[in-house]
C-alpha atoms as a PDB file:
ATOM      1  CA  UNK A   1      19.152  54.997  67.834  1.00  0.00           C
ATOM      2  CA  UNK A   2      21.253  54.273  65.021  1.00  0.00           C
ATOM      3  CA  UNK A   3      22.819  57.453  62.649  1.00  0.00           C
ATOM      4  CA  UNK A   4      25.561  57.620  60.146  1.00  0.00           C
ATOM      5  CA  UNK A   5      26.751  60.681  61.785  1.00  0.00           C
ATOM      6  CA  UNK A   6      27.007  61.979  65.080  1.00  0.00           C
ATOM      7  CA  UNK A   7      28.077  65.543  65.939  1.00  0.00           C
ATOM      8  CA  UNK A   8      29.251  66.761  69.413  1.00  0.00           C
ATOM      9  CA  UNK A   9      28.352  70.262  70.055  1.00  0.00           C
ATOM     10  CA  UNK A  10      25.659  73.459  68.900  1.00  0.00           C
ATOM     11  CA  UNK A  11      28.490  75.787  68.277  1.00  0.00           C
ATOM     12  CA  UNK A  12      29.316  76.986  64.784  1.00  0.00           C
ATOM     13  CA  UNK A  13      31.178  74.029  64.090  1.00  0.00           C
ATOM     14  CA  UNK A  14      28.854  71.560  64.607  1.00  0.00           C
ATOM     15  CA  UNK A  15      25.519  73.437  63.399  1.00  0.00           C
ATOM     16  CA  UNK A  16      27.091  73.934  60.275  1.00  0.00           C
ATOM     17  CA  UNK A  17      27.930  70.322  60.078  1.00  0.00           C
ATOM     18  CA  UNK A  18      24.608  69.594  60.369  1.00  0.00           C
ATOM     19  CA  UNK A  19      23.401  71.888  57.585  1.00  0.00           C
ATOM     20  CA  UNK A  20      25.496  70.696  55.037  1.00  0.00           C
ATOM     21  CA  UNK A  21      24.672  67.052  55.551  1.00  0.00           C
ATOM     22  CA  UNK A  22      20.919  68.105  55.444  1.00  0.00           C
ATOM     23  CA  UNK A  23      21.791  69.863  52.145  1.00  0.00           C
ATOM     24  CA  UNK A  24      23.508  66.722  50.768  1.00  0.00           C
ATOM     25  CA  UNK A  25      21.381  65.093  47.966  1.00  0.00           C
ATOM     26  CA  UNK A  26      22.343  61.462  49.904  1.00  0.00           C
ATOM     27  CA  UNK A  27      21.178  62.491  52.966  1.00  0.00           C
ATOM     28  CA  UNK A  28      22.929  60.549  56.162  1.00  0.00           C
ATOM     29  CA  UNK A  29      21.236  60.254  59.041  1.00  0.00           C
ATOM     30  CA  UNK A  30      22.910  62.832  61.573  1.00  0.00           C
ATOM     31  CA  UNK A  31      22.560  63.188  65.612  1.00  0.00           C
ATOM     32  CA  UNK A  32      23.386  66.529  66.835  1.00  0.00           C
ATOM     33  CA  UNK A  33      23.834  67.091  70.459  1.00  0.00           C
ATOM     34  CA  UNK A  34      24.468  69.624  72.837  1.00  0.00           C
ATOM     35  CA  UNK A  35      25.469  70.073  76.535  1.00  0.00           C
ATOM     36  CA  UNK A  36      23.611  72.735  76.892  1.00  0.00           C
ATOM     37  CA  UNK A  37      19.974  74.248  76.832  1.00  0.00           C
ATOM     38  CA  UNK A  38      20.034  75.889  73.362  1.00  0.00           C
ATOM     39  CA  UNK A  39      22.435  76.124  70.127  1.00  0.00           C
ATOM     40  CA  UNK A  40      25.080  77.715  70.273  1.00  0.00           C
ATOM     41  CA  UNK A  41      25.594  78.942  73.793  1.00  0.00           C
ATOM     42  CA  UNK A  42      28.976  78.229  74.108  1.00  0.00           C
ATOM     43  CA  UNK A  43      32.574  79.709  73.431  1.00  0.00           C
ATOM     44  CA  UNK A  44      31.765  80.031  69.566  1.00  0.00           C
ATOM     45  CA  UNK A  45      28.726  81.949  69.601  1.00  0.00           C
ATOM     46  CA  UNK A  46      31.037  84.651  72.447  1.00  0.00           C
ATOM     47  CA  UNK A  47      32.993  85.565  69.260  1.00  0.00           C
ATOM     48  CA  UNK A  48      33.206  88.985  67.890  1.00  0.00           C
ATOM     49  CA  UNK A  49      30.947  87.956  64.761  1.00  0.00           C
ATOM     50  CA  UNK A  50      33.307  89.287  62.054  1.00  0.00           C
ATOM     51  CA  UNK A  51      33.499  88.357  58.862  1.00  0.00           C
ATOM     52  CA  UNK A  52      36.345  89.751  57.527  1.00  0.00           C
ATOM     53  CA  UNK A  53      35.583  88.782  53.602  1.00  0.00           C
ATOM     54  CA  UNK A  54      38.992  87.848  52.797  1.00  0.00           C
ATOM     55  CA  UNK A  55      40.264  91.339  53.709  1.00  0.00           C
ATOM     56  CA  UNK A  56      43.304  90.177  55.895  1.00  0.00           C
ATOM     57  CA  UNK A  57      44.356  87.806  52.508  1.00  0.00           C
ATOM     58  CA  UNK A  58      45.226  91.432  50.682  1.00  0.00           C
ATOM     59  CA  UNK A  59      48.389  91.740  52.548  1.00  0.00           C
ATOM     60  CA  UNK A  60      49.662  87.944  50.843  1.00  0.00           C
ATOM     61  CA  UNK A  61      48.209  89.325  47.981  1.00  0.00           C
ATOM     62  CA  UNK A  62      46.096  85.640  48.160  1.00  0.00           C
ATOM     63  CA  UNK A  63      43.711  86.738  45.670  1.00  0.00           C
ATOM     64  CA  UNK A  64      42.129  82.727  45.721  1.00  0.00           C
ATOM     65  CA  UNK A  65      41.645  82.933  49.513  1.00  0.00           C
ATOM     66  CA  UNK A  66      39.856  86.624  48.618  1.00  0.00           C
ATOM     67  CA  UNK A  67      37.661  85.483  46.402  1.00  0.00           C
ATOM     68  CA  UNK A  68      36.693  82.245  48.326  1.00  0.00           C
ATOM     69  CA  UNK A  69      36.707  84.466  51.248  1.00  0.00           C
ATOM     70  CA  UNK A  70      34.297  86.850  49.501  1.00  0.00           C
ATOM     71  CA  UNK A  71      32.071  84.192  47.993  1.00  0.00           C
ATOM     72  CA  UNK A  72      31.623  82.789  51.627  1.00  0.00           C
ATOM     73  CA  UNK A  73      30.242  86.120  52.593  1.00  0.00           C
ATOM     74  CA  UNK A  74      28.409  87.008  49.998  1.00  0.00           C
ATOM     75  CA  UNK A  75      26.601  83.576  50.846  1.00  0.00           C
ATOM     76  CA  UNK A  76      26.353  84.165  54.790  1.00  0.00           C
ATOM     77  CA  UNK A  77      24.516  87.310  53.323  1.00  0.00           C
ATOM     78  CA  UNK A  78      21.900  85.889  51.284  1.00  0.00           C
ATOM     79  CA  UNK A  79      21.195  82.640  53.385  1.00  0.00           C
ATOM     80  CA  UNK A  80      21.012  84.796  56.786  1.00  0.00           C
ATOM     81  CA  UNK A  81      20.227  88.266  56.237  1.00  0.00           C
ATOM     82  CA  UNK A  82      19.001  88.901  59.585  1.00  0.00           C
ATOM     83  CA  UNK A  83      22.049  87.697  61.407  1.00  0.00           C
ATOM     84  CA  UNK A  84      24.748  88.731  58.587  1.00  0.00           C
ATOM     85  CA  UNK A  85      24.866  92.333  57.473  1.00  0.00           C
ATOM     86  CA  UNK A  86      27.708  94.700  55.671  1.00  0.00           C
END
């Protein structure tokens, strides 16, 4: 079977690989696979689940990373709100 892209792995990393070629207006063919029985069932999906909306920038006083960091969640938010919540 022939793909532009192949991706190695269900965990965050590689799901949300897959999303954003799906969301590209070009569209590549993409492959995702995974060693085990369902998404994410590895080390990734183990992790605390925190999204820390830029909140740890403060102490740089990064105010870019901040706002990226809070745009990001603010995102998660709307596109997931059963799996992201305040």
């Amino acid at each position: 079977m022939d793909c532009d892209v192949l991706i190695v792995g269900g965990g965050i990393n590689g799901v949300a690989c897959a999303r954003e070629l799906a969301l590209n207006p070009t569209r590549p063919s993409c492959i995702l696979i995974e060693q085990g029985q369902e998404l994410a069932s590895g080390t990734s999906s183990r992790s605390s689940k925190l999204i820390h909306g830029g909140l740890r920038y403060l102490e740089t006083l990064n105010m870019h990373l901040v706002r990226e960091s809070l745009k990001a969640q603010r995102a998660l938010i709307h596109d997931y709100p059963d799996l992201v919540r305040w």
